[in-house]
PDB file of N, CA and C in Angstrom:
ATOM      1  N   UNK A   1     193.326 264.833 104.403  1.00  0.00           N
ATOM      2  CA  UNK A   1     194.219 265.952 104.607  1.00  0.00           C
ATOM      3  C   UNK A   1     195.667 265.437 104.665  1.00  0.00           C
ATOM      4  N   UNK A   2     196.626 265.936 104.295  1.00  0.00           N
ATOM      5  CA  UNK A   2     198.090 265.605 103.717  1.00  0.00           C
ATOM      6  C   UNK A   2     199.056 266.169 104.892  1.00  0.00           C
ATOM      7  N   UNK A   3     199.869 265.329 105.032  1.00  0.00           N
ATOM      8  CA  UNK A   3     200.670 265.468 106.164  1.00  0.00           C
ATOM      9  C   UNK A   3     201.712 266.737 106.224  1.00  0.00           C
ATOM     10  N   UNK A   4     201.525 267.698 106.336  1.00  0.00           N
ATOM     11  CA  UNK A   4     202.057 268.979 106.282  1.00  0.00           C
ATOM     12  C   UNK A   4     203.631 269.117 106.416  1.00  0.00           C
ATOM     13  N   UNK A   5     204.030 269.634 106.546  1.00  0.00           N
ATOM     14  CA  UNK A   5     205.733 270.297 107.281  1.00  0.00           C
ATOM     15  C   UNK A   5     205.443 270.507 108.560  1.00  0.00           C
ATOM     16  N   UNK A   6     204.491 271.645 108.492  1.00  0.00           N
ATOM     17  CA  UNK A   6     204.164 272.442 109.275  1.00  0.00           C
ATOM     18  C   UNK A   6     203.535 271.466 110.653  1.00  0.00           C
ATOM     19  N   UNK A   7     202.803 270.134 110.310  1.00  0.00           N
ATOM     20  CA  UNK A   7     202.015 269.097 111.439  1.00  0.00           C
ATOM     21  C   UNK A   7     203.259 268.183 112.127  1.00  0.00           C
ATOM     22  N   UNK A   8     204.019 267.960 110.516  1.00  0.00           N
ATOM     23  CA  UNK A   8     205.257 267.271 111.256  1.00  0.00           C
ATOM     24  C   UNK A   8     206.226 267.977 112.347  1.00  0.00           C
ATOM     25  N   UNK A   9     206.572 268.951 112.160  1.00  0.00           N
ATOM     26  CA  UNK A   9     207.490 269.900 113.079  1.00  0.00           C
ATOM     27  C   UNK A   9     206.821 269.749 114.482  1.00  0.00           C
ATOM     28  N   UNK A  10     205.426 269.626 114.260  1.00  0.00           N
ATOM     29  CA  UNK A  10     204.905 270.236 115.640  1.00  0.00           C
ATOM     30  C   UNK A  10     204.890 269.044 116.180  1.00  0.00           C
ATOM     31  N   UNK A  11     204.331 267.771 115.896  1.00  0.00           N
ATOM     32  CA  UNK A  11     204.937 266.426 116.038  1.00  0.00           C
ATOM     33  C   UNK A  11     206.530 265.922 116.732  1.00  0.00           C
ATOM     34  N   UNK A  12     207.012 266.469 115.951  1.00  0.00           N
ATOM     35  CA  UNK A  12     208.736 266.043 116.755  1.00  0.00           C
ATOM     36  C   UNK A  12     208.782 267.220 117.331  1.00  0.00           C
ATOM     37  N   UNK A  13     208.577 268.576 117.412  1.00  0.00           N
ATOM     38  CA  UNK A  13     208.782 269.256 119.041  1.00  0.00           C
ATOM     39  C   UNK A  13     208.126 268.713 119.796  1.00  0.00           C
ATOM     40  N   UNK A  14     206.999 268.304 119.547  1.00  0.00           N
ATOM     41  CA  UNK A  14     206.587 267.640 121.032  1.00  0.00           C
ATOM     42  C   UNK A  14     206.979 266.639 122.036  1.00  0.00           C
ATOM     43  N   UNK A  15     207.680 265.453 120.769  1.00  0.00           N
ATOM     44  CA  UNK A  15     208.398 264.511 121.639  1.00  0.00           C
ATOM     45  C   UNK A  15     210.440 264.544 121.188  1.00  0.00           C
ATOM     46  N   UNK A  16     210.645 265.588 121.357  1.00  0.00           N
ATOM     47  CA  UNK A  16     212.174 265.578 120.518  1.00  0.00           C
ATOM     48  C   UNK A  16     212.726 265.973 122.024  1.00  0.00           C
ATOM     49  N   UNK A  17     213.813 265.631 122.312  1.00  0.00           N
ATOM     50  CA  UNK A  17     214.545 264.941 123.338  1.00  0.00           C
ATOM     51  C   UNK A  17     215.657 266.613 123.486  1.00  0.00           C
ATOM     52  N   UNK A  18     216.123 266.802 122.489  1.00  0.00           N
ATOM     53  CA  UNK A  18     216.433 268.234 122.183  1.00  0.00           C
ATOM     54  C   UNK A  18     216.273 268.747 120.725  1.00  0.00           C
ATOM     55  N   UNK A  19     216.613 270.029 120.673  1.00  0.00           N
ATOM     56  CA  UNK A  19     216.484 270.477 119.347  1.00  0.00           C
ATOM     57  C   UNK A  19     217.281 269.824 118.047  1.00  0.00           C
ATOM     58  N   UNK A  20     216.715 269.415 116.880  1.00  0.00           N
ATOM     59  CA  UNK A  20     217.505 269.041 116.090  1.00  0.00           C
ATOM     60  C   UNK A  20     217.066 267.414 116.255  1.00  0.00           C
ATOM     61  N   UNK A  21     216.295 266.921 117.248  1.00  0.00           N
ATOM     62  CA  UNK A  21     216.509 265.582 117.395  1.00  0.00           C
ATOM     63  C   UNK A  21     215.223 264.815 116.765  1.00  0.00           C
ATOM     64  N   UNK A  22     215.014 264.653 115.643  1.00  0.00           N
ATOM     65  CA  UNK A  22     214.260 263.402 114.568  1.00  0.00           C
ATOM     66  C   UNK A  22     214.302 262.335 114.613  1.00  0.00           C
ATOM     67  N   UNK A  23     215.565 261.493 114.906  1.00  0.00           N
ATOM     68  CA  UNK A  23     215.671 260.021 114.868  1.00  0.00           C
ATOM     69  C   UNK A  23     215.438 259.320 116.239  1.00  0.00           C
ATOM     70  N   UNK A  24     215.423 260.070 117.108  1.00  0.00           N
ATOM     71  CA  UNK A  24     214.517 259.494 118.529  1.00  0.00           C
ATOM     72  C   UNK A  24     213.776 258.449 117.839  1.00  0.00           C
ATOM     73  N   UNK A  25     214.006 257.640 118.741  1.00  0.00           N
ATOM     74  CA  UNK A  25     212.646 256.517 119.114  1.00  0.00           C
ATOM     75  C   UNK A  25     211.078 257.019 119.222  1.00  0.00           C
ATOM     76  N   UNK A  26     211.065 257.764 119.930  1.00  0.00           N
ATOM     77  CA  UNK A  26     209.843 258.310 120.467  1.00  0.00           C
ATOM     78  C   UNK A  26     209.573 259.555 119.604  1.00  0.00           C
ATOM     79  N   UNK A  27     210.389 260.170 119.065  1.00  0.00           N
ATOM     80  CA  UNK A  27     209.846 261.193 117.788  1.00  0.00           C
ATOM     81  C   UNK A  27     209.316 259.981 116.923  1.00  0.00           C
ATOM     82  N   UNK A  28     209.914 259.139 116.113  1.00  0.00           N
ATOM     83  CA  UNK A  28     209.447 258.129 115.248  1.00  0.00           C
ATOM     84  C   UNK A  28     208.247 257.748 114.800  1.00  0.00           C
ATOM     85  N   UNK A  29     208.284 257.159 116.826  1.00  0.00           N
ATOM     86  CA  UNK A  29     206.735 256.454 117.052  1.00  0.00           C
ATOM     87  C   UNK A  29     205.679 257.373 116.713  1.00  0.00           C
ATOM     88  N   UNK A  30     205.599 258.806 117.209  1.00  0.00           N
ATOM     89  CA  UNK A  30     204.992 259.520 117.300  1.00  0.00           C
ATOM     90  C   UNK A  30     204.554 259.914 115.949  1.00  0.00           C
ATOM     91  N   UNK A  31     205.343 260.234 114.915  1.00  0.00           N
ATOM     92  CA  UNK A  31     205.243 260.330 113.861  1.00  0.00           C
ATOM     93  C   UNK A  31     204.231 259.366 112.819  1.00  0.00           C
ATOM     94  N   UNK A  32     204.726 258.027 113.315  1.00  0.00           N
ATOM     95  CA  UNK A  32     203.810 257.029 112.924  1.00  0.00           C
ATOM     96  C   UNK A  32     202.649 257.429 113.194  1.00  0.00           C
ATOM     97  N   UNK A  33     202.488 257.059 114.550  1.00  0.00           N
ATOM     98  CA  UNK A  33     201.172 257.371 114.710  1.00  0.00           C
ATOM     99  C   UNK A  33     200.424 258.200 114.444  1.00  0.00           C
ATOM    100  N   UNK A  34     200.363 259.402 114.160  1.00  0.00           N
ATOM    101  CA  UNK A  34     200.281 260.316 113.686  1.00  0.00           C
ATOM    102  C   UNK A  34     199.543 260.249 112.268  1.00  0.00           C
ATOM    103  N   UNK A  35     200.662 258.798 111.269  1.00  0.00           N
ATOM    104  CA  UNK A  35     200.073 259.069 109.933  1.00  0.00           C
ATOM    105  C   UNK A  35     199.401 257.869 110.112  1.00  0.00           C
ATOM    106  N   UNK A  36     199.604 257.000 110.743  1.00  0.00           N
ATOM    107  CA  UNK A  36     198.372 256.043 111.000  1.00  0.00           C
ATOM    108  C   UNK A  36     196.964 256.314 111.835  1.00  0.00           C
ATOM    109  N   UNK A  37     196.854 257.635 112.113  1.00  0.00           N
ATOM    110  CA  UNK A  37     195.450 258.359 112.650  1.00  0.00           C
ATOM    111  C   UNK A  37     194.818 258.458 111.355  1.00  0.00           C
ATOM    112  N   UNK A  38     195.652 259.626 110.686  1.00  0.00           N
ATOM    113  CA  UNK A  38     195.306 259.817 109.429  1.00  0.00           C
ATOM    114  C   UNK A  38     195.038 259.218 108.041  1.00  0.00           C
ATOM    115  N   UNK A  39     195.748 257.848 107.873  1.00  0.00           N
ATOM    116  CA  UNK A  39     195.205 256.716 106.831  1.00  0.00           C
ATOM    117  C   UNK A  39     194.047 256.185 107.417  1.00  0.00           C
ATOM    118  N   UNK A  40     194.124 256.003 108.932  1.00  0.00           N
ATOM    119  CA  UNK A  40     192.475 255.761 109.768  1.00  0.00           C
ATOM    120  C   UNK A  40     191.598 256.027 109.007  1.00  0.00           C
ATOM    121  N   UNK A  41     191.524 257.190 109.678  1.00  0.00           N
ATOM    122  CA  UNK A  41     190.169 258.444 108.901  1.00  0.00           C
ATOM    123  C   UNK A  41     189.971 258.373 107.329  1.00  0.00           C
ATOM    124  N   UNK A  42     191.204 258.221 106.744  1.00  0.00           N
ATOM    125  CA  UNK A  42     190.779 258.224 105.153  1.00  0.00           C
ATOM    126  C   UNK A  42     190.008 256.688 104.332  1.00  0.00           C
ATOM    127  N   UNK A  43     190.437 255.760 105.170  1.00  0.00           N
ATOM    128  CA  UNK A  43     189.912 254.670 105.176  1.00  0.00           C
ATOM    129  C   UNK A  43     188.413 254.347 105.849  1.00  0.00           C
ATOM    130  N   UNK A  44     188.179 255.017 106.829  1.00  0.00           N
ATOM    131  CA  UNK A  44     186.928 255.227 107.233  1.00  0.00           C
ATOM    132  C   UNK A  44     185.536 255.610 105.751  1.00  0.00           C
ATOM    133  N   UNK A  45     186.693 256.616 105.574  1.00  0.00           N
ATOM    134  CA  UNK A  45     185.629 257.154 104.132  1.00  0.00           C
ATOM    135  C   UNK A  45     185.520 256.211 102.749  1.00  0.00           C
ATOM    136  N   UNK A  46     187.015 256.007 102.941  1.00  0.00           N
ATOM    137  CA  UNK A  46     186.948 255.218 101.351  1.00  0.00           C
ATOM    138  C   UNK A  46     187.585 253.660 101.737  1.00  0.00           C
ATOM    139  N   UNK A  47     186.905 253.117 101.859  1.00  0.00           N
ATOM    140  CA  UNK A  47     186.549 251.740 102.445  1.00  0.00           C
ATOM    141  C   UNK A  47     187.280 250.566 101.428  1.00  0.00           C
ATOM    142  N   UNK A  48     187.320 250.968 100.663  1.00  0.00           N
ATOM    143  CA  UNK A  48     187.359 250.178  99.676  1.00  0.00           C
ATOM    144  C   UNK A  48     188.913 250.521  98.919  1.00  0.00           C
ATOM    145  N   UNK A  49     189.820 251.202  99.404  1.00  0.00           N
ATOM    146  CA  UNK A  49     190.963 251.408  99.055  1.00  0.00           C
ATOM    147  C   UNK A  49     192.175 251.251  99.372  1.00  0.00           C
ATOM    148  N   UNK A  50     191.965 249.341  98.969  1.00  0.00           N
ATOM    149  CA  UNK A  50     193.061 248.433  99.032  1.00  0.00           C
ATOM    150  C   UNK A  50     194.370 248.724  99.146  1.00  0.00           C
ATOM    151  N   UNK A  51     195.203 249.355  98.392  1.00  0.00           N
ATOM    152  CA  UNK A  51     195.947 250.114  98.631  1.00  0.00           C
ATOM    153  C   UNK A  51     196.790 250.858 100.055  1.00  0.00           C
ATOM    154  N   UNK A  52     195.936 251.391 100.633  1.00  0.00           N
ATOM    155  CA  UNK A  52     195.684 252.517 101.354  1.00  0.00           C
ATOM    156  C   UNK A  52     195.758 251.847 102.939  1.00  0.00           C
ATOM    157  N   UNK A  53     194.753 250.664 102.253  1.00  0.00           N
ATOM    158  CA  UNK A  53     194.567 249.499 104.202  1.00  0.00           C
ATOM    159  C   UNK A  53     196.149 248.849 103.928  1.00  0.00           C
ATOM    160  N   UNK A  54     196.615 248.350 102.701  1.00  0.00           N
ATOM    161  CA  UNK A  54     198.501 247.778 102.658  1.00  0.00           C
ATOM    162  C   UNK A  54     198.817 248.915 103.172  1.00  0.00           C
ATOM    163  N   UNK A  55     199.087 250.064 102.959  1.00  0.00           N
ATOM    164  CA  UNK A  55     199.951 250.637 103.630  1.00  0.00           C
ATOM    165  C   UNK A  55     199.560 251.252 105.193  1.00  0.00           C
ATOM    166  N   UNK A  56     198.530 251.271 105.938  1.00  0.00           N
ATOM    167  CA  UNK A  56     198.142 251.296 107.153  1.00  0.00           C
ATOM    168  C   UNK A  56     198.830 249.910 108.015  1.00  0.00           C
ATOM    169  N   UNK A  57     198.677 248.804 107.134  1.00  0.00           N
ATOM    170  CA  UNK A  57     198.937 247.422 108.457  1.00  0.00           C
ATOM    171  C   UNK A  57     200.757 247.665 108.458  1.00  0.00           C
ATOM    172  N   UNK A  58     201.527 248.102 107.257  1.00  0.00           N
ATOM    173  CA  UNK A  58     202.629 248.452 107.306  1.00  0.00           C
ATOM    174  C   UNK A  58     203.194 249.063 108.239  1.00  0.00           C
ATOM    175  N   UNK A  59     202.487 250.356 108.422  1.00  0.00           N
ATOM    176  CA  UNK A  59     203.031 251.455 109.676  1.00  0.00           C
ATOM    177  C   UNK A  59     202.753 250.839 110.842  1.00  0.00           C
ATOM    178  N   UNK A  60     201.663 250.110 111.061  1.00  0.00           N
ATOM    179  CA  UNK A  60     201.117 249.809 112.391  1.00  0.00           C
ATOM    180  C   UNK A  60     202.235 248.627 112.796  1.00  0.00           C
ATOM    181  N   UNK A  61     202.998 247.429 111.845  1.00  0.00           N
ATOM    182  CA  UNK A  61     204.132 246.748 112.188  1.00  0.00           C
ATOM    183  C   UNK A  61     204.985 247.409 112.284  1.00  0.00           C
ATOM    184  N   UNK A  62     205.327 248.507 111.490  1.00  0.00           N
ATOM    185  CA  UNK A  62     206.593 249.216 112.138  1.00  0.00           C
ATOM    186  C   UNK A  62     206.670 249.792 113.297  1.00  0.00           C
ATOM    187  N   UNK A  63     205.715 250.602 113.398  1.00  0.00           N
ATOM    188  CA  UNK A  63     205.436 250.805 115.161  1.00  0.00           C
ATOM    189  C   UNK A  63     205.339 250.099 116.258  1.00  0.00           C
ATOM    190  N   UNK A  64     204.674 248.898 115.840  1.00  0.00           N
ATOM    191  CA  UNK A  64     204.817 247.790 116.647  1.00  0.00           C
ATOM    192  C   UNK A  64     206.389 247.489 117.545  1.00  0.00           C
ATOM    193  N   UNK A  65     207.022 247.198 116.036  1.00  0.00           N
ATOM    194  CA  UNK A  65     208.309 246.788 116.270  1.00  0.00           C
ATOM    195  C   UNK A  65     209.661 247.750 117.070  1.00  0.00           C
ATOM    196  N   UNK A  66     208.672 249.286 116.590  1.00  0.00           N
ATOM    197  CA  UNK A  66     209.416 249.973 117.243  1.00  0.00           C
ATOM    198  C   UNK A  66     209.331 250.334 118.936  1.00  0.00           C
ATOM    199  N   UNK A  67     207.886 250.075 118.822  1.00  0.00           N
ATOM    200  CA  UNK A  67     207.573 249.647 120.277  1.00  0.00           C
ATOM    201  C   UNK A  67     208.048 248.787 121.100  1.00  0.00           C
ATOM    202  N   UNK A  68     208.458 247.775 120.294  1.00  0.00           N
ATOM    203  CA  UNK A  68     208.537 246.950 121.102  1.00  0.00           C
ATOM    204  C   UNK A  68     210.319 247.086 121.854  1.00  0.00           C
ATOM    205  N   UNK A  69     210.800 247.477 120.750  1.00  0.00           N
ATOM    206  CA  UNK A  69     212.932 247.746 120.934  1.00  0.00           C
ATOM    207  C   UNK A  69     212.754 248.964 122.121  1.00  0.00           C
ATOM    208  N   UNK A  70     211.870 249.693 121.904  1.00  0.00           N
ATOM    209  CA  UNK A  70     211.985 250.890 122.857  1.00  0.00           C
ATOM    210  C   UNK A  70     211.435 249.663 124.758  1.00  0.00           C
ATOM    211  N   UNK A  71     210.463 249.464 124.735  1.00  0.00           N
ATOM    212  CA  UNK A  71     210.415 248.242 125.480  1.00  0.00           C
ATOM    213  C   UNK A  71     211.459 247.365 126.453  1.00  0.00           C
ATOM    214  N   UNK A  72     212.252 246.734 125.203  1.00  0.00           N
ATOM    215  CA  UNK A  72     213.272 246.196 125.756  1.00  0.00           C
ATOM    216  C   UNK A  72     214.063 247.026 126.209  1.00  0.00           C
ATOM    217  N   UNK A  73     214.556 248.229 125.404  1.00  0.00           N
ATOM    218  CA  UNK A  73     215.876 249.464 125.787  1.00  0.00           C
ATOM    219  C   UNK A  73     215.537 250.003 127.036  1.00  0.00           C
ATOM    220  N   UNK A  74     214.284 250.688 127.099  1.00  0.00           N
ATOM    221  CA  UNK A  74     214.250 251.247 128.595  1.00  0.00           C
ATOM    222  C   UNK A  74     212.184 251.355 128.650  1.00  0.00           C
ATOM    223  N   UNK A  75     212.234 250.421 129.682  1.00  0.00           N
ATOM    224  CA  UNK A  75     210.886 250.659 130.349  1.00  0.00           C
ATOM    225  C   UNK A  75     209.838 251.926 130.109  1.00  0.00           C
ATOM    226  N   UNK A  76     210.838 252.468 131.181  1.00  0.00           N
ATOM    227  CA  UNK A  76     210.428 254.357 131.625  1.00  0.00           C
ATOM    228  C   UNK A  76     209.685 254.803 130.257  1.00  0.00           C
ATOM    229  N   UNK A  77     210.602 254.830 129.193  1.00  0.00           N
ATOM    230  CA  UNK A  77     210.199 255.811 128.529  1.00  0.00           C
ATOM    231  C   UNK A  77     209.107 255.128 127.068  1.00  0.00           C
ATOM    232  N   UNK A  78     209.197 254.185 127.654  1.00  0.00           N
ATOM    233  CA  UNK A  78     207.952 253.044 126.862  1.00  0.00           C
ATOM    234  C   UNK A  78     207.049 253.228 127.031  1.00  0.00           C
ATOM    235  N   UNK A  79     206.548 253.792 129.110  1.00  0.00           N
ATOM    236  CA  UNK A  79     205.212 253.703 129.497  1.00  0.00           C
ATOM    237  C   UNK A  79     205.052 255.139 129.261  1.00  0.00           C
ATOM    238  N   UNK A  80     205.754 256.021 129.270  1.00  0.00           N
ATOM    239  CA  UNK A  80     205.707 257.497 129.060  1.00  0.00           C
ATOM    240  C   UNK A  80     204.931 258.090 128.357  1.00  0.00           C
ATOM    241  N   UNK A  81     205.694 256.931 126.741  1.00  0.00           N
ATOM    242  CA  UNK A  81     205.904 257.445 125.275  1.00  0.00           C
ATOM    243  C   UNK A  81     204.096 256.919 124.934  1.00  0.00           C
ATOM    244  N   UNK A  82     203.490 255.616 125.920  1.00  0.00           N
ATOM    245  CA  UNK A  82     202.364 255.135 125.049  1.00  0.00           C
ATOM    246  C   UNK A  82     201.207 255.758 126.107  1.00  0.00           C
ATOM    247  N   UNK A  83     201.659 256.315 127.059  1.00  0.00           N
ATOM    248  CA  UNK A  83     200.873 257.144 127.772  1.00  0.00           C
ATOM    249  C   UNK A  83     200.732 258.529 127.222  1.00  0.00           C
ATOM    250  N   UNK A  84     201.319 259.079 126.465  1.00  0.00           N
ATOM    251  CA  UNK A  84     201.427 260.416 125.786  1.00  0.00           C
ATOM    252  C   UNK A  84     200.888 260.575 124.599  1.00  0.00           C
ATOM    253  N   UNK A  85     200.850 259.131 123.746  1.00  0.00           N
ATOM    254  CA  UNK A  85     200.115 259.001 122.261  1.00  0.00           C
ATOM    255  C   UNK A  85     198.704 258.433 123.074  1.00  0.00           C
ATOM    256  N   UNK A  86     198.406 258.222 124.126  1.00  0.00           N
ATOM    257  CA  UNK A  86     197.019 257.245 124.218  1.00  0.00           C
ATOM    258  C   UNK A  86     197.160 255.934 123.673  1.00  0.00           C
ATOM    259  N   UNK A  87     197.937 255.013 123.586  1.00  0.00           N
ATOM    260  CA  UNK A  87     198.009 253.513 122.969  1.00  0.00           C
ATOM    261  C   UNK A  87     197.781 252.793 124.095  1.00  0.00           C
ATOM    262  N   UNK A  88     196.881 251.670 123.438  1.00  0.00           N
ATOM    263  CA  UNK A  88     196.307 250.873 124.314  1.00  0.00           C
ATOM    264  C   UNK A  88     197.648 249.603 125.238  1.00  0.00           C
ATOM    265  N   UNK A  89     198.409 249.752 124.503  1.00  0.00           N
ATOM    266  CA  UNK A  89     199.717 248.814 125.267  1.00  0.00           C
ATOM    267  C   UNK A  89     199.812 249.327 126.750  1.00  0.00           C
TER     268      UNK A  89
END
């Protein structure tokens, strides 16, 4: 299933800081994660689509990394942000 408008919007209202606000840290992450649920699942099925696992370990370093700056910047909203997606950090 294809990442909508309509999934994304509801995605950054959930973690958007105020209206209008996309480039948050924590909209970002969220976002990621989000499409790294979803290359999950599609990879679950089609196992074999090399492709598909390159671009999954991609998002999962970018998130990483974005995890990690949010981390250093402010604590608080590190344990918040990975308490709110369920991440094992």
């Amino acid at each position: 299933m294809p990442f909508t408008k309509e999934d994304k919007a509801s995605v950054i209202e959930k973690h958007a800081h105020k209206a209008g606000d996309t480039g948050s840290t924590e909209v970002q992450v969220a976002l990621l994660t989000e499409r790294i649920n979803r290359l999950s699942s599609h990879l679950s099925a089609n196992n074999k689509d090399v492709a598909a696992k390159r671009g999954l370990l991609t998002l999962v370093g970018q998130r990483k990394r974005m995890l990690s700056y949010l981390e250093k910047k402010d604590k608080a909203r590190y344990k918040t942000l990975i308490e709110k997606l369920g991440l094992r950090k």
